[in-house]
N, C-alpha and C. Protein backbone atom coordinates (compact mmCIF):
# COMPACT_ATOMS: atom_id res chain seq x y z
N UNK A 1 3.57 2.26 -21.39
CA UNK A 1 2.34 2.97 -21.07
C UNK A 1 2.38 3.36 -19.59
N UNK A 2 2.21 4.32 -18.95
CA UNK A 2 2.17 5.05 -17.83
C UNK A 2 0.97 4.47 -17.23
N UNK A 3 1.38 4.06 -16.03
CA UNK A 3 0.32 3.35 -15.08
C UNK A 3 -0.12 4.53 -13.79
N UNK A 4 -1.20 4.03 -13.29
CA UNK A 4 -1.49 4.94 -12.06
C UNK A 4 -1.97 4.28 -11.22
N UNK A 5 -1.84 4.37 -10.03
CA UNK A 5 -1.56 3.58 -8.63
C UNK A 5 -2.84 3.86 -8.36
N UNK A 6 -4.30 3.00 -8.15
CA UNK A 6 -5.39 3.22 -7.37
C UNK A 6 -5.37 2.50 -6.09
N UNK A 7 -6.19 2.85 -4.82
CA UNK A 7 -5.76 1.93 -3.81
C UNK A 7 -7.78 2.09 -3.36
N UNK A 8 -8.29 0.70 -3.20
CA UNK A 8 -9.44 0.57 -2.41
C UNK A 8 -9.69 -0.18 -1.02
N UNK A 9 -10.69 -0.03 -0.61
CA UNK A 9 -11.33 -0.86 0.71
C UNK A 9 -12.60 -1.36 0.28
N UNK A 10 -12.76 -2.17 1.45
CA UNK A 10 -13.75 -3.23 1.14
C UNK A 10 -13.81 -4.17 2.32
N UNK A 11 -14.91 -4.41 2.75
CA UNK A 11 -15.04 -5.37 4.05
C UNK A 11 -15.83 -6.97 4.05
N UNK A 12 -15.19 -7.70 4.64
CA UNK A 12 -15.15 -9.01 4.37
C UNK A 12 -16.74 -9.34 5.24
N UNK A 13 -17.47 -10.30 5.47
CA UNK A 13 -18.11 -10.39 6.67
C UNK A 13 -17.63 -11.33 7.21
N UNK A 14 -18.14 -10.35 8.66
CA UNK A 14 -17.01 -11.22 9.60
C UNK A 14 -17.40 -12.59 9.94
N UNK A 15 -17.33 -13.46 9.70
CA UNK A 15 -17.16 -14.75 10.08
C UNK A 15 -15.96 -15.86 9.08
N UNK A 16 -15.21 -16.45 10.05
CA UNK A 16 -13.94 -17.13 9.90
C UNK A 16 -14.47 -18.17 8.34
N UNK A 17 -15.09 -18.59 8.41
CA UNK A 17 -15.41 -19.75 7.37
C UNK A 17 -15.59 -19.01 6.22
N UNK A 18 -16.41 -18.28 5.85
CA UNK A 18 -16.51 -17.17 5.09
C UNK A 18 -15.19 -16.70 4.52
N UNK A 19 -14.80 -15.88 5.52
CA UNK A 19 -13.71 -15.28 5.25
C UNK A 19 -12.62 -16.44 4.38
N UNK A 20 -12.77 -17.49 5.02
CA UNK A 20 -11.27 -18.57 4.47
C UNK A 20 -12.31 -18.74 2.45
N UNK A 21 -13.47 -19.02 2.72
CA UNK A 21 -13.73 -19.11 1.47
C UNK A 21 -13.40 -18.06 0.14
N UNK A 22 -13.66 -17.37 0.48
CA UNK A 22 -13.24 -16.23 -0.16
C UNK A 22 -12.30 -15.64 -0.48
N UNK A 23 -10.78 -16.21 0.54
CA UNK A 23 -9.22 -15.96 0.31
C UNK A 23 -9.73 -17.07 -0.73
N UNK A 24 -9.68 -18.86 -0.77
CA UNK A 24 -9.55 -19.60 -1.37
C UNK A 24 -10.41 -19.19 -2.86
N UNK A 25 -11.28 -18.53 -3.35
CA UNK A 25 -11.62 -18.31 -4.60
C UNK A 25 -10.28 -17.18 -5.15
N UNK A 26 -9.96 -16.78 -4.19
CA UNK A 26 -9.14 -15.36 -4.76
C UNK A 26 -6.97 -16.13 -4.69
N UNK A 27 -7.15 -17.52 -4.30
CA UNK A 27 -5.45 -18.49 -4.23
C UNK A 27 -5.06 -18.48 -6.03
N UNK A 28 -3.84 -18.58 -6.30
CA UNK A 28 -3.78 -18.87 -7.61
C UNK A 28 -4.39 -19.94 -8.34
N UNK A 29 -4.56 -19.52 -9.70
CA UNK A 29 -5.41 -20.28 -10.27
C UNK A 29 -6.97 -20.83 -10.51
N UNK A 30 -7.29 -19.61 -8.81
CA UNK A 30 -8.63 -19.82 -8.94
C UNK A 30 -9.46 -19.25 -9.60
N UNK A 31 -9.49 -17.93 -9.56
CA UNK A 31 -10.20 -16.72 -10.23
C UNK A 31 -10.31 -17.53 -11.85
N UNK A 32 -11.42 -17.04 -11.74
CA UNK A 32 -12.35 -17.54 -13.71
C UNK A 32 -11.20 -16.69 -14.71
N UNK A 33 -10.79 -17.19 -15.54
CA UNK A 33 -10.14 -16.61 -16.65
C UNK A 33 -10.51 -15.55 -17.17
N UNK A 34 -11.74 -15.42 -17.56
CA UNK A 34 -12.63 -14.84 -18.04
C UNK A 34 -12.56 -13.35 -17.34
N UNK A 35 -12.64 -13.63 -15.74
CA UNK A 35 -12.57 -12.44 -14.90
C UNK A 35 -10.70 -11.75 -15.23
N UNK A 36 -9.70 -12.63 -15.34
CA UNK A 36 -8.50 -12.09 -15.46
C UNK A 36 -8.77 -11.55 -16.44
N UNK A 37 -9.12 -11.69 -17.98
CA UNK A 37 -8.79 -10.74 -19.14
C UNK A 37 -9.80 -10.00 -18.81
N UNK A 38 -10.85 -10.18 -18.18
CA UNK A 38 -11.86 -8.59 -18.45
C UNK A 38 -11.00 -7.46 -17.81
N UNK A 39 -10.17 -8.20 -16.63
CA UNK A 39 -9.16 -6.98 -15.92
C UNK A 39 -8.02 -6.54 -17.08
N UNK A 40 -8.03 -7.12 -17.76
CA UNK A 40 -6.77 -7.06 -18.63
C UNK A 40 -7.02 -5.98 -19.72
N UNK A 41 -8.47 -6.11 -20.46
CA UNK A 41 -9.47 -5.57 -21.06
C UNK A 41 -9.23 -4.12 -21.05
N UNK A 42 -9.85 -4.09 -19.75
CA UNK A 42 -9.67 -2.48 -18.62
C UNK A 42 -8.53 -1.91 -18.59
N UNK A 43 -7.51 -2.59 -18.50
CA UNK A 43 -5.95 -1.81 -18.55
C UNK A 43 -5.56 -2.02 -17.34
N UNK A 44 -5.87 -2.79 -16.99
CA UNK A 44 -5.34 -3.62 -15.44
C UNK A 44 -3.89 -4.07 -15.47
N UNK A 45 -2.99 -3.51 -15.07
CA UNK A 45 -1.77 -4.37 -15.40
C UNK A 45 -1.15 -4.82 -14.01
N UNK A 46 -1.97 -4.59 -12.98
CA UNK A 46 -1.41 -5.07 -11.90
C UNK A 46 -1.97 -5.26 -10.84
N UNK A 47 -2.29 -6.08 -9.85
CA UNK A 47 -3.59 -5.89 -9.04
C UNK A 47 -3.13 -6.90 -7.22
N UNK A 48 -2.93 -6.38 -6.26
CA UNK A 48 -3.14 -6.99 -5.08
C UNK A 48 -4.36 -6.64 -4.25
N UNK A 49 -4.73 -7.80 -3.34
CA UNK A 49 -5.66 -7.86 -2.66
C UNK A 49 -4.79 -8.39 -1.25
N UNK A 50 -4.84 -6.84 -0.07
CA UNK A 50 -4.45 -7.53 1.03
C UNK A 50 -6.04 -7.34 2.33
N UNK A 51 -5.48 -8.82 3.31
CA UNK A 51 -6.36 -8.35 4.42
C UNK A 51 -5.60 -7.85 5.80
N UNK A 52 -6.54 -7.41 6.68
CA UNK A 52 -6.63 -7.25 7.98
C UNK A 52 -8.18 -7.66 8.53
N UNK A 53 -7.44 -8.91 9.32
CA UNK A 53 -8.99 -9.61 9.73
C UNK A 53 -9.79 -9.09 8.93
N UNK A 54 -11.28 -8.60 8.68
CA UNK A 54 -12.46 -8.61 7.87
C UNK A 54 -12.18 -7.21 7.01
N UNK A 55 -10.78 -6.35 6.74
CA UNK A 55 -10.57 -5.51 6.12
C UNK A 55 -10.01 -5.90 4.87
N UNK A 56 -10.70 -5.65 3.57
CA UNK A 56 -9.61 -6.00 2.45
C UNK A 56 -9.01 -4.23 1.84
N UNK A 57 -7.40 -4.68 1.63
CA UNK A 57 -7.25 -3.15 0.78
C UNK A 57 -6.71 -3.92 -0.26
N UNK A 58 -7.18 -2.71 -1.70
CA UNK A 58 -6.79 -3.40 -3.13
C UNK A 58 -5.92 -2.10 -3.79
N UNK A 59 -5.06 -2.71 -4.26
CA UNK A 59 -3.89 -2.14 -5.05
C UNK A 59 -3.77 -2.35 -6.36
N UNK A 60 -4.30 -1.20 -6.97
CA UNK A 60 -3.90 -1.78 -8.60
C UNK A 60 -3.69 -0.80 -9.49
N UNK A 61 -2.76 -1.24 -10.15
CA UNK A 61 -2.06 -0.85 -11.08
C UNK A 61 -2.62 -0.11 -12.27
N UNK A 62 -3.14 0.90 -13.14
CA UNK A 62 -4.09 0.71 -14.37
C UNK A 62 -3.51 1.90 -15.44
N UNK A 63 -3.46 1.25 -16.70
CA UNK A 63 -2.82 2.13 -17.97
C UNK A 63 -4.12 3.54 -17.52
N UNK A 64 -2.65 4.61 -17.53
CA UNK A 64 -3.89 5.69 -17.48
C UNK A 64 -4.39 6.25 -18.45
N UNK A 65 -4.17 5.79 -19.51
CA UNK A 65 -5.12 6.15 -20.78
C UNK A 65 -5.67 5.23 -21.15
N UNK A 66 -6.66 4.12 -20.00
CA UNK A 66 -6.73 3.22 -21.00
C UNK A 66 -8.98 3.50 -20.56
N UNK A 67 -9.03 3.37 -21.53
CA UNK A 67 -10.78 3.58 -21.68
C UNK A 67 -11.34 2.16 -22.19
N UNK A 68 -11.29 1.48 -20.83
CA UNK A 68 -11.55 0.11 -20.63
C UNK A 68 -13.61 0.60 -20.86
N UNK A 69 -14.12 -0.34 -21.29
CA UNK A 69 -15.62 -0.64 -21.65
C UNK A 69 -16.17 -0.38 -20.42
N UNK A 70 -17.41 0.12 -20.33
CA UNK A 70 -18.28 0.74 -19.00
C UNK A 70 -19.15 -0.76 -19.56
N UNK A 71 -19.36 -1.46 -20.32
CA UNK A 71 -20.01 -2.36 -20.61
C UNK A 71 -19.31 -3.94 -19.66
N UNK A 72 -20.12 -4.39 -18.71
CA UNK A 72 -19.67 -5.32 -17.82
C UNK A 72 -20.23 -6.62 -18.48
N UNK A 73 -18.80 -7.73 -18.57
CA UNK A 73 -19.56 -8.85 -19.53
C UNK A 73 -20.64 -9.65 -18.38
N UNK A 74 -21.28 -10.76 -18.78
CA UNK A 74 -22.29 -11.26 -17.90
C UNK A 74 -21.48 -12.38 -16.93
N UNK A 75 -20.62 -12.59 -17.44
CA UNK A 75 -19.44 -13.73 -16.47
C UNK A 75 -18.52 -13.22 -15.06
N UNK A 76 -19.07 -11.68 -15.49
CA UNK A 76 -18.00 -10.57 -14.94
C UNK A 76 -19.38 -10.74 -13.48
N UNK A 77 -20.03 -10.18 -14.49
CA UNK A 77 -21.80 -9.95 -13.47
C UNK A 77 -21.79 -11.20 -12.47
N UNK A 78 -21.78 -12.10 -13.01
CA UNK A 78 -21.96 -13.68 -12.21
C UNK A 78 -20.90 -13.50 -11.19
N UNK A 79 -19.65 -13.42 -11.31
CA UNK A 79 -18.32 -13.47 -10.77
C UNK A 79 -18.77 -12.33 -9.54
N UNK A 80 -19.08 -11.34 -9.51
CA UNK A 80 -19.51 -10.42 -8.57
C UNK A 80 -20.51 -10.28 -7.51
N UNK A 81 -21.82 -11.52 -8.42
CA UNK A 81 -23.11 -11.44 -7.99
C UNK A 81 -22.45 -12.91 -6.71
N UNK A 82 -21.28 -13.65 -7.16
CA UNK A 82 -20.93 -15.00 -6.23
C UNK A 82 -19.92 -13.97 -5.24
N UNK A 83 -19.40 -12.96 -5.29
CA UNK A 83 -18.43 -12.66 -4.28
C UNK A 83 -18.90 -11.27 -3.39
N UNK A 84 -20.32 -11.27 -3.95
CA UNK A 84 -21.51 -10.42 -2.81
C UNK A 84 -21.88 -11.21 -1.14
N UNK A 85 -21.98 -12.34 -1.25
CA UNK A 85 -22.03 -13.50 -0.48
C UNK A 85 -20.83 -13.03 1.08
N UNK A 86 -20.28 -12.70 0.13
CA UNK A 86 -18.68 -12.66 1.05
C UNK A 86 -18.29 -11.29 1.87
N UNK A 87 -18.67 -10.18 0.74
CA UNK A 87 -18.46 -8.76 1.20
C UNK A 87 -19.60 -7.98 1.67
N UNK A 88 -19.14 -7.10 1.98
CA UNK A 88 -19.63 -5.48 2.87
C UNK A 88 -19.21 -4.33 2.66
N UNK A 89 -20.23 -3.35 1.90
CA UNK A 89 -19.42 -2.42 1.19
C UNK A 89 -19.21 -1.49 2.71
N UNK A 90 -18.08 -0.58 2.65
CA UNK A 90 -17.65 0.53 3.51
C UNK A 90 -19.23 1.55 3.66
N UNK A 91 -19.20 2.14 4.65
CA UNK A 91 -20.45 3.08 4.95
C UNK A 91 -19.78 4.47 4.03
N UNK A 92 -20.89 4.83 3.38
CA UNK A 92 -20.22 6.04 2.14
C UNK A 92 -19.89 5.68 1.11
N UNK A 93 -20.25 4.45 0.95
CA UNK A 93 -19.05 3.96 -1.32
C UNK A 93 -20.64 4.11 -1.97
N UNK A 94 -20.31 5.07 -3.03
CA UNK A 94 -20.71 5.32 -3.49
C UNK A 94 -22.21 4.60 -4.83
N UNK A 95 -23.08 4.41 -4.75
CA UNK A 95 -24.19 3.44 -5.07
C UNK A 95 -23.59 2.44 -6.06
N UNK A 96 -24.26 1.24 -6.42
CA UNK A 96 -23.89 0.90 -7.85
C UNK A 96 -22.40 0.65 -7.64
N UNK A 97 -21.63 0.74 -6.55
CA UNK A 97 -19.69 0.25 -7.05
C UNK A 97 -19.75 -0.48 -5.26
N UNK A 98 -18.73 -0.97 -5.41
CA UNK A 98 -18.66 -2.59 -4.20
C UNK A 98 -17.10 -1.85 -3.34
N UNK A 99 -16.30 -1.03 -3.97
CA UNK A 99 -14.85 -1.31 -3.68
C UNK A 99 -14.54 0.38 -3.34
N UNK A 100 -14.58 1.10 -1.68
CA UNK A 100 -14.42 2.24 -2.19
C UNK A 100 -13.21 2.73 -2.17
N UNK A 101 -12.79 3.96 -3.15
CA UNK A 101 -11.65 4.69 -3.47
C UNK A 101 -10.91 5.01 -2.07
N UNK A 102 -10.03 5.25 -2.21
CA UNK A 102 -8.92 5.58 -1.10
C UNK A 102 -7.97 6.75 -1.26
N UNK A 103 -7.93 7.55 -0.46
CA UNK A 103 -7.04 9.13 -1.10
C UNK A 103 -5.89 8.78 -0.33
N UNK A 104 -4.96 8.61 -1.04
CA UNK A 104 -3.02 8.68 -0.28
C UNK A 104 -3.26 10.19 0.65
N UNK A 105 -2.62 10.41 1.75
CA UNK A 105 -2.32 11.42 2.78
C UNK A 105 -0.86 10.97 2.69
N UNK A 106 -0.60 10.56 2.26
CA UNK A 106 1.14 10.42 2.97
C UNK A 106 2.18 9.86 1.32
N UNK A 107 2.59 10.44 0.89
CA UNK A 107 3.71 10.13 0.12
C UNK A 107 5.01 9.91 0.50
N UNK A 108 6.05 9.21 0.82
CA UNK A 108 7.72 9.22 1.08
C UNK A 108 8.57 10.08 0.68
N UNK A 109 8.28 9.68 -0.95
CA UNK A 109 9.10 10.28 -2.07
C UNK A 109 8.40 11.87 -2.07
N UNK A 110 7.70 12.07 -1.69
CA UNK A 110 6.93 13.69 -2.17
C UNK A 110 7.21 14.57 -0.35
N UNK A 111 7.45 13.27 0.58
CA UNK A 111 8.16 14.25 1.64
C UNK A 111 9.43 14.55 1.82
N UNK A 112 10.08 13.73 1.26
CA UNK A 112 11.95 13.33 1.55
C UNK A 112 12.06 14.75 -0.07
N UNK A 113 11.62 14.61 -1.04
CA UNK A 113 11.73 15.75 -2.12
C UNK A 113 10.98 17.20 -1.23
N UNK A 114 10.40 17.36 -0.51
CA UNK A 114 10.04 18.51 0.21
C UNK A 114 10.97 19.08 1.07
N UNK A 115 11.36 18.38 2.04
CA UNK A 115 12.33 18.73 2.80
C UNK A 115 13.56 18.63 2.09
N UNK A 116 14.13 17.94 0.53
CA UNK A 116 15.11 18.76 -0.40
C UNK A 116 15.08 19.75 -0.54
N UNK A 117 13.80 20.14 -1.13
CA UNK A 117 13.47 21.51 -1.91
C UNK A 117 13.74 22.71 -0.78
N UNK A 118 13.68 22.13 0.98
CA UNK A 118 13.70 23.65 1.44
C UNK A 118 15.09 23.71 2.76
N UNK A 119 15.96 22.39 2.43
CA UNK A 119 16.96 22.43 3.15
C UNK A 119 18.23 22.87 2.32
């Protein structure tokens, strides 16, 4: 199944204790099960979370045909409503969503194939 590369932001609040709590819900093994298959659900097949001090960027992977449920389970709700505590949405993300979209400016492979195409 053909995957497609989404990339988001998202801001931590800044304070150190905080911040360590919130890596530690997100260490292996921690995250609720429940929250892994709802990602799984969705067509999630791959997912990182990096920081920079109080910056998080998320990387994930997702079947692009996959028409994961607009229906959010209530464990999902809970899981979100506990990791509000922690975050700060970006100025501009759009109402109603926590994580905003990110547009690539820069490809490798789509510049190194450009300068093929005209050398």
């Amino acid at each position: 199944m053909p995957l497609e590369r989404r990339c988001f932001a998202l801001d931590l609040v800044s304070d150190s204790r905080l911040i360590a709590e919130y890596e530690a819900r997100h260490a292996p093994g921690a995250v609720w099960p429940e929250i892994l298959a709802d990602m799984r659900d969705r067509g999630i097949a791959a997912m990182e979370i990096w920081r920079c001090a109080d910056r998080l960027f998320m990387i994930a992977e997702i079947e692009s045909d996959s028409s994961g449920s607009d229906v959010i389970p209530p464990v999902v709700r809970k899981w979100e409503a506990e990791m509000d505590r922690y975050q700060r949405r970006l100025p501009g993300t759009p109402e109603g969503t926590k994580w905003r979209a990110m547009t690539r400016i820069f490809d490798l492979a789509g510049q190194r194939a450009a300068h093929t195409d005209h050398g």
